[in-house]
N, C-alpha and C. Protein backbone atom coordinates (compact mmCIF):
# COMPACT_ATOMS: atom_id res chain seq x y z
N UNK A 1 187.56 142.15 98.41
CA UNK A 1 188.26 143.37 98.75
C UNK A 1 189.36 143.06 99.74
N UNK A 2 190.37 143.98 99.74
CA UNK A 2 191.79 143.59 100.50
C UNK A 2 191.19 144.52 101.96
N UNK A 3 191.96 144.56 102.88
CA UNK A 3 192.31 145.50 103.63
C UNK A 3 192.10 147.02 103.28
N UNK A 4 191.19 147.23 104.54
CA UNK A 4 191.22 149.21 103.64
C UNK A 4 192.76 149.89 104.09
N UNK A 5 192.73 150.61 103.47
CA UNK A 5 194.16 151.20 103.28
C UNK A 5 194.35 152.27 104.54
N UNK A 6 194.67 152.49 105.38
CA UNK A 6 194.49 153.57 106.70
C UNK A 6 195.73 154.33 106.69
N UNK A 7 197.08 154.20 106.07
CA UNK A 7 197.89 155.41 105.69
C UNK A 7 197.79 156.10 104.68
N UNK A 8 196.64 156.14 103.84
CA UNK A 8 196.60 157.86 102.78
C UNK A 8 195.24 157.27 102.95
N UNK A 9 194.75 158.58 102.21
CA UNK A 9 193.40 159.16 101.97
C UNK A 9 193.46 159.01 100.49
N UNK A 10 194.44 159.24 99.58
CA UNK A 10 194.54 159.66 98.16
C UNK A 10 196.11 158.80 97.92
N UNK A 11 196.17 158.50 96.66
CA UNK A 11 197.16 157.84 96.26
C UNK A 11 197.08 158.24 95.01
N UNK A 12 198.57 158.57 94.42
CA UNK A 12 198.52 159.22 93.22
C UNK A 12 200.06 158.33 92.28
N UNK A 13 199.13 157.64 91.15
CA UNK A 13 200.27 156.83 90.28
C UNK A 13 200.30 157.48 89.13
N UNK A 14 201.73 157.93 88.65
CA UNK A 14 201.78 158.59 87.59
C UNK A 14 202.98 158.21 86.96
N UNK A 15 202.92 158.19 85.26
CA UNK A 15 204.05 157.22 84.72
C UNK A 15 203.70 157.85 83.21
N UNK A 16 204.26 157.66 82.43
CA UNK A 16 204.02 157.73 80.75
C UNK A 16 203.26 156.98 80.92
N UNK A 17 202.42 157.46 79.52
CA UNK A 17 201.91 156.47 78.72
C UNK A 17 202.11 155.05 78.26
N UNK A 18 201.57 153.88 78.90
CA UNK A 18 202.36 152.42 78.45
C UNK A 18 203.16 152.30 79.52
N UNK A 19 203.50 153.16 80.61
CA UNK A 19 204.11 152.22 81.41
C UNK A 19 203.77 151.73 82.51
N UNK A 20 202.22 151.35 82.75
CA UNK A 20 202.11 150.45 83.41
C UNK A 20 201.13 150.93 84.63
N UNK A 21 200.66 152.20 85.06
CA UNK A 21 199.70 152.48 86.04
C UNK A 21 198.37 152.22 85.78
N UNK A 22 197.55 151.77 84.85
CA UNK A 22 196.79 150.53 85.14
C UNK A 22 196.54 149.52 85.50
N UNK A 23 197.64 148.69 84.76
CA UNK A 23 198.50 147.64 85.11
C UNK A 23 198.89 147.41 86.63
N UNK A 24 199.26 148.25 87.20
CA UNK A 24 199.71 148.25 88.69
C UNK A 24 198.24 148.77 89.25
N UNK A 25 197.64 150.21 89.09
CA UNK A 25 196.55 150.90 89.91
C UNK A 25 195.13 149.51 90.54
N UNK A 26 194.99 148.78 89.08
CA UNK A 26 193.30 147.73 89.06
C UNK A 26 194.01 146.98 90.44
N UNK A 27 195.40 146.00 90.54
CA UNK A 27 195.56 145.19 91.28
C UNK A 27 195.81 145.58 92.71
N UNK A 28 196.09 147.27 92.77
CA UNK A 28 196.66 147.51 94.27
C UNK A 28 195.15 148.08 94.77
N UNK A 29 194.48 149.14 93.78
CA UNK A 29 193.18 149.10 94.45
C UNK A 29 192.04 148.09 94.80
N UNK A 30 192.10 147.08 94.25
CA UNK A 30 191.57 145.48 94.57
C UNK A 30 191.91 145.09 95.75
N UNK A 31 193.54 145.12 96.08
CA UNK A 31 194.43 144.98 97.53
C UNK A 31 194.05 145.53 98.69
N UNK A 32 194.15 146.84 98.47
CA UNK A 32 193.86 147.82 99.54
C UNK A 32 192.48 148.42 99.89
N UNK A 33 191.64 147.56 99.15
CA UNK A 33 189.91 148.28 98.74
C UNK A 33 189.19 149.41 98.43
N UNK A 34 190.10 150.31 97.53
CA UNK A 34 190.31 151.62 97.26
C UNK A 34 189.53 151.46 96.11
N UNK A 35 188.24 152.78 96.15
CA UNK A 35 188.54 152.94 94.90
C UNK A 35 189.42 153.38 93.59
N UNK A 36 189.35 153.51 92.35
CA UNK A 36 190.49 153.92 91.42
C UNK A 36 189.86 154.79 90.64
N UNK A 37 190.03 155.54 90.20
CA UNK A 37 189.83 157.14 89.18
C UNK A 37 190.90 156.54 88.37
N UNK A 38 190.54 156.86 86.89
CA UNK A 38 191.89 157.08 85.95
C UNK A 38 191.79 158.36 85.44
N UNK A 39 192.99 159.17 85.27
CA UNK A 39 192.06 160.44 84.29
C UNK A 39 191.77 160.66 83.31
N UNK A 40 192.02 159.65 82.51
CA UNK A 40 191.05 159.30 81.61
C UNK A 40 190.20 159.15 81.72
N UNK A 41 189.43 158.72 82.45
CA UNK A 41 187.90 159.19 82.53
C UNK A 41 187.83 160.44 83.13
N UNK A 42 188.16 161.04 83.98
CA UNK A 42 187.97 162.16 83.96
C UNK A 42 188.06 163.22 82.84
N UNK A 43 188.86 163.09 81.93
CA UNK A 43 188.75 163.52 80.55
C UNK A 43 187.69 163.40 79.87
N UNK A 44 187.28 162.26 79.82
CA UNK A 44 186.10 162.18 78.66
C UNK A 44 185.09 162.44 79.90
N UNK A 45 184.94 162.46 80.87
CA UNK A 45 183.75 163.17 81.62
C UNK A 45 183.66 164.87 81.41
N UNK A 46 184.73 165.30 81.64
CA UNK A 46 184.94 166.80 81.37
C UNK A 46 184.47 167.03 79.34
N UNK A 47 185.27 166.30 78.72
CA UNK A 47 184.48 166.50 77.16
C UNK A 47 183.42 166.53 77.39
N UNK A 48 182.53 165.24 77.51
CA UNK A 48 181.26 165.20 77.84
C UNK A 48 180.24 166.62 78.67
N UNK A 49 180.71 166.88 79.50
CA UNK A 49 179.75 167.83 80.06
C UNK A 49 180.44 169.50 80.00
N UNK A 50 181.23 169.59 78.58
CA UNK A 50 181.89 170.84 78.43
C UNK A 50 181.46 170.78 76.73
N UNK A 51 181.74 172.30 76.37
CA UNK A 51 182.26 172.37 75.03
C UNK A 51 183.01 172.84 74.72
N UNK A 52 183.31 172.94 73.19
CA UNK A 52 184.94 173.63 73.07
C UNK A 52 184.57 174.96 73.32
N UNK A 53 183.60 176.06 73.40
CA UNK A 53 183.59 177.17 73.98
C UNK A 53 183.79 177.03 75.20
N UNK A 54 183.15 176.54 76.12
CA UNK A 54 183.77 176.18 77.82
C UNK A 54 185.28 176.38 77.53
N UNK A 55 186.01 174.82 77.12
CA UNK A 55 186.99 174.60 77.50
C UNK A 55 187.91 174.45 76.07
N UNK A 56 188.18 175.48 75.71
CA UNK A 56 188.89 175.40 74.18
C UNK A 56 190.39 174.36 74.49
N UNK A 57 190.99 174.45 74.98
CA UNK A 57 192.15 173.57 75.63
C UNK A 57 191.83 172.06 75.16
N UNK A 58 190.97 171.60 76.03
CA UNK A 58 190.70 169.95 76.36
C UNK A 58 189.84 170.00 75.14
N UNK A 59 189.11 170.86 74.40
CA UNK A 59 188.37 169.99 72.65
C UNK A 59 189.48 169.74 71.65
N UNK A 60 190.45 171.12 71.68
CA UNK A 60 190.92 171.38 70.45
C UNK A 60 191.28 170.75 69.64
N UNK A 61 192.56 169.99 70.31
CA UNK A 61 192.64 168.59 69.57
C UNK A 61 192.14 167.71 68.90
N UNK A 62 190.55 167.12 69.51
CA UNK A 62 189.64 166.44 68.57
C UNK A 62 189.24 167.40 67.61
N UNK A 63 188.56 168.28 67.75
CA UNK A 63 188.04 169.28 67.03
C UNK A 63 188.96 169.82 65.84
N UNK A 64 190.14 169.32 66.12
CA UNK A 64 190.87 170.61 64.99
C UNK A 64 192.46 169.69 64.56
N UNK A 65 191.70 168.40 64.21
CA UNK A 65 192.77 167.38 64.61
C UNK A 65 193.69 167.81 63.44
N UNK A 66 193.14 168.12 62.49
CA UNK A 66 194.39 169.03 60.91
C UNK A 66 195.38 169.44 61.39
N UNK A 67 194.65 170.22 61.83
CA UNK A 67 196.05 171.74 62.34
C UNK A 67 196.65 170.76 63.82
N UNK A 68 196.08 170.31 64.33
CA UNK A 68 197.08 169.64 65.14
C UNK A 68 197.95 168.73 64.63
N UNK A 69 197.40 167.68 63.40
CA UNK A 69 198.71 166.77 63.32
C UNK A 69 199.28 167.47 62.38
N UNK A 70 199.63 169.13 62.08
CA UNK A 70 200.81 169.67 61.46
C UNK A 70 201.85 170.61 62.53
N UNK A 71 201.11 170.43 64.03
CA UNK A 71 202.00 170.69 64.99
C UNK A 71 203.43 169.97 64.85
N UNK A 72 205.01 170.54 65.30
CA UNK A 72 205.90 169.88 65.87
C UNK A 72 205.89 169.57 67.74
N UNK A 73 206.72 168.57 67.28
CA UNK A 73 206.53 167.86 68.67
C UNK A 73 206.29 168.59 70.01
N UNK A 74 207.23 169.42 69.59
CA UNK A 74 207.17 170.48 71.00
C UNK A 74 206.39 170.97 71.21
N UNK A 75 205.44 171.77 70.08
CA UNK A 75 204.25 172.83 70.27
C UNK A 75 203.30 171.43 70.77
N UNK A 76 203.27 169.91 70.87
CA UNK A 76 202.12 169.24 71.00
C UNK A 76 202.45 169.47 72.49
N UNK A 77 203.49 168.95 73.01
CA UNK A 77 204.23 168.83 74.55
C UNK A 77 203.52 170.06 74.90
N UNK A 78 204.07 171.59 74.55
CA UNK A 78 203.88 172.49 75.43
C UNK A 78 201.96 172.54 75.64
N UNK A 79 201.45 172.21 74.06
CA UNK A 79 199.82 172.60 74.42
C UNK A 79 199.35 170.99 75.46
N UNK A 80 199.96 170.21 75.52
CA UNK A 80 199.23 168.94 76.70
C UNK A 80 199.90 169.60 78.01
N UNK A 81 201.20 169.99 78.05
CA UNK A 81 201.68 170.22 79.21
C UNK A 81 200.53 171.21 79.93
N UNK A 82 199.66 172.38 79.20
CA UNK A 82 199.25 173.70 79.36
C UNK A 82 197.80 172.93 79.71
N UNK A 83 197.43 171.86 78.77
CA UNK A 83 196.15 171.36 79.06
C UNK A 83 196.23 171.10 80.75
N UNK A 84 197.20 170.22 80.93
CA UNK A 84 197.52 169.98 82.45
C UNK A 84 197.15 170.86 83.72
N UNK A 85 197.52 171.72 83.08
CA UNK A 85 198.18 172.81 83.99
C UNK A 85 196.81 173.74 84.62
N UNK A 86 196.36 174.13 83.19
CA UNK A 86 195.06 174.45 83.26
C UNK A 86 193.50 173.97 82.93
N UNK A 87 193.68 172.97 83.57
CA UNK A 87 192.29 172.25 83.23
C UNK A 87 192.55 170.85 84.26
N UNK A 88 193.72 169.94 83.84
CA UNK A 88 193.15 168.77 85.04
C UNK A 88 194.09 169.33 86.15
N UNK A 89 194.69 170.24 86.61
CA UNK A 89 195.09 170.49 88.12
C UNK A 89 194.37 170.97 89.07
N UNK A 90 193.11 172.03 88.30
CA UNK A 90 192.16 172.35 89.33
C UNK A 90 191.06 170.82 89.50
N UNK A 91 191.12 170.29 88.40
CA UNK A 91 189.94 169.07 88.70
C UNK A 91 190.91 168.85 89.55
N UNK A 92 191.77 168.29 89.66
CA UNK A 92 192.97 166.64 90.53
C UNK A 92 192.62 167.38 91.80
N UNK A 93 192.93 168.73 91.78
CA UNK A 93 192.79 169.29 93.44
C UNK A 93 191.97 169.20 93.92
N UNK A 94 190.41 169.69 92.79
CA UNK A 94 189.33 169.09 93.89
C UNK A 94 189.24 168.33 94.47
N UNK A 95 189.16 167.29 93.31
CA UNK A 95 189.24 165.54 93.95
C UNK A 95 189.64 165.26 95.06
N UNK A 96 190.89 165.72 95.14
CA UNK A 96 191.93 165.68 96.33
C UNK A 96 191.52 165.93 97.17
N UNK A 97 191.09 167.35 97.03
CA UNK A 97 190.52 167.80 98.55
C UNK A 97 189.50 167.44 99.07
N UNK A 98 188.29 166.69 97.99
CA UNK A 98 186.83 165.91 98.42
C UNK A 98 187.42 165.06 99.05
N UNK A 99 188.08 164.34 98.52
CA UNK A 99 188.72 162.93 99.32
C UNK A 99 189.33 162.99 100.89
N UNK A 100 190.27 163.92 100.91
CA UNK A 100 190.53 164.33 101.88
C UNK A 100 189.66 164.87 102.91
N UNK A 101 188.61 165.67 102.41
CA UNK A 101 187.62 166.12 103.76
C UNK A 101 186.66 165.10 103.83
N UNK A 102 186.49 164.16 103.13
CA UNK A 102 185.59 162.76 104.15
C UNK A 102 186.19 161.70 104.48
């Protein structure tokens, strides 16, 4: 383990897809002795302990992959953007804020 990290509490890497915040996140949290969250796992943790009645948003896609791959591009953008919005921003905040109050 590197040095613990004593200027943040939370560190947040965000990039497209493929460009590279794995790639960068495994070696700097190794550095700084942080642990690392991807949200990808937080995704498939939320599938896992939800269903598509819970959370129609975050199944639909698997669930209804037809009618999704006859979406255009945009309607995919706006329904991930919306997934975002409503579903991993209240998780990210928790997180955030667990992290932050210990």
């Amino acid at each position: 383990m590197g040095e613990p990290a004593s200027d943040f509490v939370v560190l947040l890497v965000g990039g497209a897809s493929g460009s590279g915040k794995t790639s960068l996140g495994q070696p700097l949290a190794r550095r700084l002795g942080v642990n690392l969250t991807e949200v990808d796992d937080i995704q498939i943790a939320l599938e896992a302990a939800t269903t598509e009645r819970d959370l129609p948003l975050l199944h639909f896609w698997r669930n209804h992959l037809d009618e999704y791959s006859t979406w255009s591009d945009d309607r995919r953008v706006a329904h991930h953007i919306r997934i975002c919005r409503e579903v991993f921003q209240p998780v990210m905040r928790a997180i955030i804020a667990d992290h932050l109050a210990t």
